[in-house]
Protein backbone atom coordinates (compact mmCIF):
# COMPACT_ATOMS: atom_id res chain seq x y z
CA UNK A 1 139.52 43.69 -20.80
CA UNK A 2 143.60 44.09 -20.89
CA UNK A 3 144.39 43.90 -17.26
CA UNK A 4 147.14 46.02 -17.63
CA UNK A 5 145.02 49.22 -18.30
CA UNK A 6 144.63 51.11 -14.99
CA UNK A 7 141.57 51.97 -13.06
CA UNK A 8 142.10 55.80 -13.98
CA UNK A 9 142.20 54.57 -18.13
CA UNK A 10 139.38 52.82 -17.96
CA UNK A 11 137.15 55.48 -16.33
CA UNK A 12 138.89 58.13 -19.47
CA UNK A 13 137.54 55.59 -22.13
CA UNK A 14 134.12 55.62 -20.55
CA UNK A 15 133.79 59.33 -20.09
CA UNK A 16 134.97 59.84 -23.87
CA UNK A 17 132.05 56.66 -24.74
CA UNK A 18 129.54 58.71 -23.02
CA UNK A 19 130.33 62.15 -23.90
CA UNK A 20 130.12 61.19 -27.95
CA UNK A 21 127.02 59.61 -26.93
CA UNK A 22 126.00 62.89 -25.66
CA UNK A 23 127.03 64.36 -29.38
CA UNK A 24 124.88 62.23 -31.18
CA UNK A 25 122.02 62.56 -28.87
CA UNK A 26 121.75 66.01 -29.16
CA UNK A 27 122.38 65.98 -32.77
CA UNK A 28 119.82 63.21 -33.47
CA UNK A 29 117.39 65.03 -31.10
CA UNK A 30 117.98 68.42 -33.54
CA UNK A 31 116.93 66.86 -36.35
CA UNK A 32 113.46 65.40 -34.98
CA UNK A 33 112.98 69.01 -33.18
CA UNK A 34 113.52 71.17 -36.49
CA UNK A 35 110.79 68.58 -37.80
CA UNK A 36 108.29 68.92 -34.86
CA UNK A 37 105.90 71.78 -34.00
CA UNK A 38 108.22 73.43 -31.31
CA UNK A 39 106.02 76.44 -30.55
CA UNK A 40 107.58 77.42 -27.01
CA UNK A 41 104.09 78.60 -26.28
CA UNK A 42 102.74 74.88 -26.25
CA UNK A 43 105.83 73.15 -24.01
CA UNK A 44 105.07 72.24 -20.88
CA UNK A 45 108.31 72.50 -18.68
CA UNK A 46 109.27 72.00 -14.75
CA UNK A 47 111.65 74.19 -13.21
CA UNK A 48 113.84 72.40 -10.33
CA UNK A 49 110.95 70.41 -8.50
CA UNK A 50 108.28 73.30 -9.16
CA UNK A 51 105.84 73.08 -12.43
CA UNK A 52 105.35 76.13 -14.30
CA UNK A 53 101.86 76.84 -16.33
CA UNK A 54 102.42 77.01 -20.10
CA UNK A 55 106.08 78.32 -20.68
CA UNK A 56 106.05 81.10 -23.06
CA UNK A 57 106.65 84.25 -24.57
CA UNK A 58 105.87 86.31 -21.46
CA UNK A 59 108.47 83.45 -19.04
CA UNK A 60 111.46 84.49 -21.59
CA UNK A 61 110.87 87.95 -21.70
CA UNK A 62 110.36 87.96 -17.85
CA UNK A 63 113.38 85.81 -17.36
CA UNK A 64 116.03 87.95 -19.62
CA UNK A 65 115.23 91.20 -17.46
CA UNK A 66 117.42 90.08 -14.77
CA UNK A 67 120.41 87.72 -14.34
CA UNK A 68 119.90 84.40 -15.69
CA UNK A 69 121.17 81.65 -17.10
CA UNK A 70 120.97 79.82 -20.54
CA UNK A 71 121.82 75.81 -20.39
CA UNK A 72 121.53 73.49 -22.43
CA UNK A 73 119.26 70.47 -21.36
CA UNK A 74 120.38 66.87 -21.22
CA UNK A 75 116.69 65.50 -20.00
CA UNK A 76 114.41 63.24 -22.79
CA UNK A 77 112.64 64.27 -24.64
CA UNK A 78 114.08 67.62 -25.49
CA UNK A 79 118.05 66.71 -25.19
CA UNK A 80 120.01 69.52 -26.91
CA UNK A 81 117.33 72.20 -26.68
CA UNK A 82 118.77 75.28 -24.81
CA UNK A 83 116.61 76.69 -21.50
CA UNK A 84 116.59 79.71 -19.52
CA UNK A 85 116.68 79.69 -15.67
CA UNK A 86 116.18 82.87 -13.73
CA UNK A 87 118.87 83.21 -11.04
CA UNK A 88 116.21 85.09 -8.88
CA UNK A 89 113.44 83.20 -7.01
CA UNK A 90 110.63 85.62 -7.94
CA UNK A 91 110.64 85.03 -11.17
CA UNK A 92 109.51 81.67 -13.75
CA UNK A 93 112.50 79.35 -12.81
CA UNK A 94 112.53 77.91 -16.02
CA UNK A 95 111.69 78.69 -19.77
CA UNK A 96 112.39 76.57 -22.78
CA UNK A 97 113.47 78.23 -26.07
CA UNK A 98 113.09 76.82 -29.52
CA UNK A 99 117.07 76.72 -30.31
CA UNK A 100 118.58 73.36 -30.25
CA UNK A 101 123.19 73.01 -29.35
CA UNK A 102 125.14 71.15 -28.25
CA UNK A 103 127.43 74.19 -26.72
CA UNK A 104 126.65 77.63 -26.44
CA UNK A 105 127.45 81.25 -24.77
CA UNK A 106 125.75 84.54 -24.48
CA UNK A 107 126.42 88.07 -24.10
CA UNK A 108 124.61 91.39 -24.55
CA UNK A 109 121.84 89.46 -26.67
CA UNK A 110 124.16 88.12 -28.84
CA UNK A 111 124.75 84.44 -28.72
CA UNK A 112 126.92 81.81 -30.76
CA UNK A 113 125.36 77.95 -30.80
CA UNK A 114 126.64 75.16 -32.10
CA UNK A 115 125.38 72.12 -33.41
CA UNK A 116 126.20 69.35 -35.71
CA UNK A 117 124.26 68.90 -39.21
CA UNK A 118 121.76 66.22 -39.05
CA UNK A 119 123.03 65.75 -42.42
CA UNK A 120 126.75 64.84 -41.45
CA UNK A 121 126.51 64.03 -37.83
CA UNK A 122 129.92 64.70 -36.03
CA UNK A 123 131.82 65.93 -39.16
CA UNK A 124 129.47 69.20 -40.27
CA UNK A 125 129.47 71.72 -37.38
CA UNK A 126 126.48 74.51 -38.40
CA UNK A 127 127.45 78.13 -35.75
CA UNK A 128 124.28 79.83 -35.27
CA UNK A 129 124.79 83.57 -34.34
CA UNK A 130 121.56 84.37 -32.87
CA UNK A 131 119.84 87.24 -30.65
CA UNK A 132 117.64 87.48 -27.74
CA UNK A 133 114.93 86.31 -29.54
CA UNK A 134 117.12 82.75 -30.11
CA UNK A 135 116.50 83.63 -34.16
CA UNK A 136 119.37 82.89 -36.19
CA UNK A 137 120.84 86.62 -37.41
CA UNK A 138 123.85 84.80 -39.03
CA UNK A 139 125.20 81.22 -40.59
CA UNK A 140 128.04 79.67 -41.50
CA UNK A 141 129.69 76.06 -41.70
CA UNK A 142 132.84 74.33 -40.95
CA UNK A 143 134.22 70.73 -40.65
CA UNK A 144 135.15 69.11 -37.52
CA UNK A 145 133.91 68.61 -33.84
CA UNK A 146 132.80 70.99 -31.56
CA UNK A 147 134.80 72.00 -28.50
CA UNK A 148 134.45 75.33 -27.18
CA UNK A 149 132.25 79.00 -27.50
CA UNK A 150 132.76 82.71 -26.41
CA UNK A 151 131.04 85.67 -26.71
CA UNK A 152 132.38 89.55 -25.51
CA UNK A 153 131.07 90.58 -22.60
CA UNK A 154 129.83 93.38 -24.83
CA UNK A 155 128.22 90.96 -27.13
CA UNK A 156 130.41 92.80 -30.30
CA UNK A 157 132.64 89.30 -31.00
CA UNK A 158 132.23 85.28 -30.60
CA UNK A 159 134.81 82.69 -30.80
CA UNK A 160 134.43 78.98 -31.26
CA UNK A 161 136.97 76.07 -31.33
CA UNK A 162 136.54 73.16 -33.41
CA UNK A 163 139.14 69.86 -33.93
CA UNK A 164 139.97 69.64 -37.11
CA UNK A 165 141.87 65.93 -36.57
CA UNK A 166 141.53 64.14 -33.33
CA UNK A 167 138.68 64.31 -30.63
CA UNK A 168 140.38 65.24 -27.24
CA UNK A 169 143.00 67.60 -26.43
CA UNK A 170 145.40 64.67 -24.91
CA UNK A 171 145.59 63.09 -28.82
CA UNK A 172 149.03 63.57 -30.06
CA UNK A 173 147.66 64.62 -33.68
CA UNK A 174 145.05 66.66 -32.49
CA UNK A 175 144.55 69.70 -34.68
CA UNK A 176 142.25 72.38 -34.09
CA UNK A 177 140.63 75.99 -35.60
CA UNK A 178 139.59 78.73 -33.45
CA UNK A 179 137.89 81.83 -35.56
CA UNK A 180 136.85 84.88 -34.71
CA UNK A 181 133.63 86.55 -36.06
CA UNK A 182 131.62 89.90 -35.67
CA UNK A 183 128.11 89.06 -34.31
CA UNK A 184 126.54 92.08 -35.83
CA UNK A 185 127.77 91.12 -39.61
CA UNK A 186 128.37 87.21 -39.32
CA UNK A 187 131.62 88.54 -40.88
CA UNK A 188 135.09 85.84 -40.27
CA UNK A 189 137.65 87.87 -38.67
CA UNK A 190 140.45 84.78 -38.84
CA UNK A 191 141.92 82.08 -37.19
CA UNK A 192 143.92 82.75 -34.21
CA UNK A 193 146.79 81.25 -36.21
CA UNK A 194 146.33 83.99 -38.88
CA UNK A 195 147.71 86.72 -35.88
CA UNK A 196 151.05 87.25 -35.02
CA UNK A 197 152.58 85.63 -31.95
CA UNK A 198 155.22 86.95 -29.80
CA UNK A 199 156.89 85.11 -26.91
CA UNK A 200 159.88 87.05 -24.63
CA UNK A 201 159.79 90.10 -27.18
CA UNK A 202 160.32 88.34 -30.06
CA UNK A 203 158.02 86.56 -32.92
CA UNK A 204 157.41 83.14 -31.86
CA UNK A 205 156.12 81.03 -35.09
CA UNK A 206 156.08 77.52 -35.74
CA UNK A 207 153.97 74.69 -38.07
CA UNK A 208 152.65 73.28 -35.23
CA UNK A 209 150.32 75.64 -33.24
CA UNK A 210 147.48 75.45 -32.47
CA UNK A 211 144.56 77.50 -30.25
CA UNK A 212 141.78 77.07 -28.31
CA UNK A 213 139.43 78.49 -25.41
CA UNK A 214 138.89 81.91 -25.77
CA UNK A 215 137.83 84.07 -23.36
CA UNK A 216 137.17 87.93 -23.05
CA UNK A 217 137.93 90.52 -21.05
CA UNK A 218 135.18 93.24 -20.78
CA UNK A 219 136.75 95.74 -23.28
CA UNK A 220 136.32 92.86 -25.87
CA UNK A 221 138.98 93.68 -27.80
CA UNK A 222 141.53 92.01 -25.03
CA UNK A 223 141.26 88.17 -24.89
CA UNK A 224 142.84 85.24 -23.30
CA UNK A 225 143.48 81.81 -25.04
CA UNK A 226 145.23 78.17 -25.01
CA UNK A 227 148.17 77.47 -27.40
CA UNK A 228 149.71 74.30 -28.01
CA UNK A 229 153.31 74.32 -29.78
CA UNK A 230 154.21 70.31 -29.93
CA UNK A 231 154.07 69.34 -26.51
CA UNK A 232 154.18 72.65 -24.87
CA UNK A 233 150.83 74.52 -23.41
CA UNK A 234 150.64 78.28 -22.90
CA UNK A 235 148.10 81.06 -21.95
CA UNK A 236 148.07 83.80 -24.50
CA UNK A 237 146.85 87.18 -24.30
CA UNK A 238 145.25 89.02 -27.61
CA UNK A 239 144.79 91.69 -29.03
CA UNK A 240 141.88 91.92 -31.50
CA UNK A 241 142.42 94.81 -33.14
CA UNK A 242 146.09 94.74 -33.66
CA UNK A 243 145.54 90.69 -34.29
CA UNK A 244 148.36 90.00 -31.79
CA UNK A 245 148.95 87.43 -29.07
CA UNK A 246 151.21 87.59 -26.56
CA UNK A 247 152.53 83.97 -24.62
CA UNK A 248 152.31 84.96 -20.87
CA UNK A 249 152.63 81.47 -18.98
CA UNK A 250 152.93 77.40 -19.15
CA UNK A 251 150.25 75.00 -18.72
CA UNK A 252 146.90 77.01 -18.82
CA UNK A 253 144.51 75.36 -20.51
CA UNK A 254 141.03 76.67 -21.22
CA UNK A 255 141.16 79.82 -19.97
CA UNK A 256 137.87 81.99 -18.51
CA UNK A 257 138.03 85.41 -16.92
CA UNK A 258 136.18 86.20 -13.44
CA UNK A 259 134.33 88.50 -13.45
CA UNK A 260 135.75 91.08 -12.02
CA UNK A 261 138.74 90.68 -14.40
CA UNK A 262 141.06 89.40 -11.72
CA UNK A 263 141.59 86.01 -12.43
CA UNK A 264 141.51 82.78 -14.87
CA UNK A 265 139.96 79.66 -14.02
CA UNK A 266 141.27 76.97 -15.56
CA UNK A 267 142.25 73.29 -16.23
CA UNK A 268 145.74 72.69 -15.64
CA UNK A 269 147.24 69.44 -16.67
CA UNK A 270 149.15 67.31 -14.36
CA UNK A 271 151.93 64.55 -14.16
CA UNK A 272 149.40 61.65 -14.35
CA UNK A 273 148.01 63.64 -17.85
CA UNK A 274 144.68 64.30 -15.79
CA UNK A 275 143.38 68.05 -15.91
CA UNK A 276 142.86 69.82 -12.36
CA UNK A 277 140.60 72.80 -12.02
CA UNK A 278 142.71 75.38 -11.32
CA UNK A 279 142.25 79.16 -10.72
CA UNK A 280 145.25 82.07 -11.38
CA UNK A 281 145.97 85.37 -9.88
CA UNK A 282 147.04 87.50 -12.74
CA UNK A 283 148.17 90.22 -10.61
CA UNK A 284 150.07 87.63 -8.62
CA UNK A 285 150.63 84.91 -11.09
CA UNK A 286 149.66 82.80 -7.89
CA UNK A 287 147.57 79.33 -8.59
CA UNK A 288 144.69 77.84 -6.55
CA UNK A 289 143.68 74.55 -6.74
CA UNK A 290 140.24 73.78 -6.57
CA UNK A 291 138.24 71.33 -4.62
CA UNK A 292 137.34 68.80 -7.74
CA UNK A 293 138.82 65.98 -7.60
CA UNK A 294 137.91 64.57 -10.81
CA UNK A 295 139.42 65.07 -14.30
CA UNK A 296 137.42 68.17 -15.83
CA UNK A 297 137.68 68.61 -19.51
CA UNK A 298 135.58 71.94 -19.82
CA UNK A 299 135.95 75.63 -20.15
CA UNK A 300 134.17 76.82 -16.97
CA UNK A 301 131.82 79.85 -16.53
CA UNK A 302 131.99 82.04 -13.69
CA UNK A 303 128.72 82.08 -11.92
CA UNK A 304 129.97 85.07 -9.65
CA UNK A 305 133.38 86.38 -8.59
CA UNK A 306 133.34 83.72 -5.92
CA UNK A 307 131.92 80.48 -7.59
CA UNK A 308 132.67 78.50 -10.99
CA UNK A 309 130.34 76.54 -12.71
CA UNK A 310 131.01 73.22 -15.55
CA UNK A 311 129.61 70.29 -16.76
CA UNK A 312 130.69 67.01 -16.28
CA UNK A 313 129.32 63.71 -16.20
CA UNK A 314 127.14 62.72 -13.26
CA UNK A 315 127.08 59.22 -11.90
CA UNK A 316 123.62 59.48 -9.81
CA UNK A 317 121.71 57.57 -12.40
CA UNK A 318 119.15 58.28 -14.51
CA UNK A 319 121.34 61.46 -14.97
CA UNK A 320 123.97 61.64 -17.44
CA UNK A 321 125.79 65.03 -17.27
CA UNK A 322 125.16 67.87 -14.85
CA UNK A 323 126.34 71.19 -14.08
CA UNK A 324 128.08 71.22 -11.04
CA UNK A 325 129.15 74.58 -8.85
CA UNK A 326 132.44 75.01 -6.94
CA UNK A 327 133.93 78.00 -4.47
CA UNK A 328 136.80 79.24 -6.62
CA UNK A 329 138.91 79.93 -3.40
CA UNK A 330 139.62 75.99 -3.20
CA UNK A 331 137.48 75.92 -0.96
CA UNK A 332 133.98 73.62 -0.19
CA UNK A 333 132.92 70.64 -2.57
CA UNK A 334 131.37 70.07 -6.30
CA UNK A 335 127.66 70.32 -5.57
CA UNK A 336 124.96 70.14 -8.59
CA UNK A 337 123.61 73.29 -9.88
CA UNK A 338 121.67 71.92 -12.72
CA UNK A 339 120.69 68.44 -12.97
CA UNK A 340 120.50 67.09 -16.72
CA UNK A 341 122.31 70.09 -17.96
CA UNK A 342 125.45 71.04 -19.89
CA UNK A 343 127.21 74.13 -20.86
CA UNK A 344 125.92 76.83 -18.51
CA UNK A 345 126.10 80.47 -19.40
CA UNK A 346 125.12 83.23 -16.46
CA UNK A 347 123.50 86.51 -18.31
CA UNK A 348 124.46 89.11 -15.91
């Protein structure tokens, strides 16, 4: 190896190694699923060192009553397959449903998956919009690989970010497509870069933008979102209905809304071109950074109005990537939350 590559570039070219290892798992392990008798009723499953009996119907239906949380599992031999985790003790602790992603998000029973096409690994992206049942409703295709999924709080619209060119949001020529769709219709209500942007009262356009990371605020039709213009990162804020965006701030990357509507957590990028977990006061405009120490490249989900959780890879071997929880005060230390898991949504 070049000695002149740092410690810090090294690790970056592993993580990227392992995480398109993780893609083509999870693809690979779609393929032999949708081929395989996958009755949910017939899968044994463990919840977080306590066996369940037969995991079926009855566990989902039990599970979705109260707050949960969908995942999707990273553990052989059912990599890719998405699970459901009660966030109360009383009830199953986990559940295994018969829809297979590689990212996902839920809302309302509507939910957005997706996966690459066994058919085209890495370069045909299928987006499943499915209901509580984990059915498909809806269908589409589009080229590129998969980065990031939202769904309203209301369940009424999803989002999903793909690249278009480039595999990381630190390549120079990365391009990417964020869309828009109604869950109840499957219906494509345009690319973020279809709306009009405005920036200090007046319209901001350019060839070069480009969007990603959206996230909802309960009304639905409010959103937040990344944009890119050459070197330059902002935070957005859009309008669905009018199909506006407004630029509000620098460096806010990957935005998600608390709960409560308050704040953003987010990854902000730093001098050394690492992201840091971040969290934003939008009354305020006031940042927090968090305790992770680590470069995190994901779009975190609120687990409460006090606690993040995200995915990142874990280096306690066998496991490859967990979700991890964090105090979103800046407080405490990463801890794992789900072992062999990845994209976590909480079902409130």
């Amino acid at each position: 190896m070049n000695p002149s590559i740092s410690r810090q570039g090294r690790q970056k070219i592993f993580a990227w190694i392992v995480l398109c290892c993780i893609a083509l798992a999870i693809g690979y392990t779609s393929w032999v699923i949708r081929r395989a008798d996958t009755g949910a009723n017939q899968i044994q499953v463990q919840g977080q060192g306590t066996p369940l009996s037969i995991a079926g119907v009855n566990d989902l239906e039990a599970i979705q009553k109260r707050p949960h949380l969908l995942f999707v599992n990273m553990e052989a031999p059912s990599v890719g397959r998405v699970k459901l985790e009660g966030l109360d003790s009383a009830l199953p602790q986990r559940a295994p449903t018969t829809l297979t992603c590689e990212r996902i998000h839920y809302a309302a029973r509507n939910g957005i998956c997706l996966m690459y096409d066994s058919a085209d690994l890495a370069q045909l992206v299928t987006v499943t919009l499915f209901g509580s049942d984990f059915k498909p409703r809806h269908q589409l295709t589009t080229n590129g690989l998969i980065s990031r999924a939202r769904v309203s709080p209301d369940g009424r619209y999803a989002a999903f970010t793909v690249f278009v060119t480039g595999h990381s949001y630190m390549d120079a020529d990365m391009s990417t497509a964020t869309i828009l769709l109604d869950t109840a219709t499957g219906a494509n209500l345009g690319n973020l870069e279809e709306f009009e942007t405005w920036k200090d009262g007046q319209l901001y356009q350019a060839p070069e933008f480009n969007f990603w990371g959206v996230t909802f605020a309960q009304d639905s039709n409010q959103f937040y979102a990344t944009l890119q213009n050459r070197s330059t990162i902002y935070l957005v804020q859009g309008d669905v209905a009018a199909r506006k965006l407004t630029v509000l701030r620098e460096n806010v990357e990957c935005p998600s809304l608390s709960p409560d509507g308050t704040r953003i957590a987010f990854k902000k990028r730093t001098s050394t071109g690492l992201w840091q977990l971040t969290v934003l006061d939008l009354a305020t405009m006031q940042e927090i950074p968090l305790a992770e120490k680590e470069s995190i490249d994901d779009q975190v989900e609120w687990l409460d109005n006090e606690r993040i959780l995200y995915h990142k890879l874990d280096y306690d071997a066998p496991l490859l990537a967990s979700v991890f929880v964090l105090p979103a005060n800046g407080s405490g230390k990463p801890e794992v939350f789900i072992p062999n898991a990845i994209s976590p949504v909480v079902v409130r």
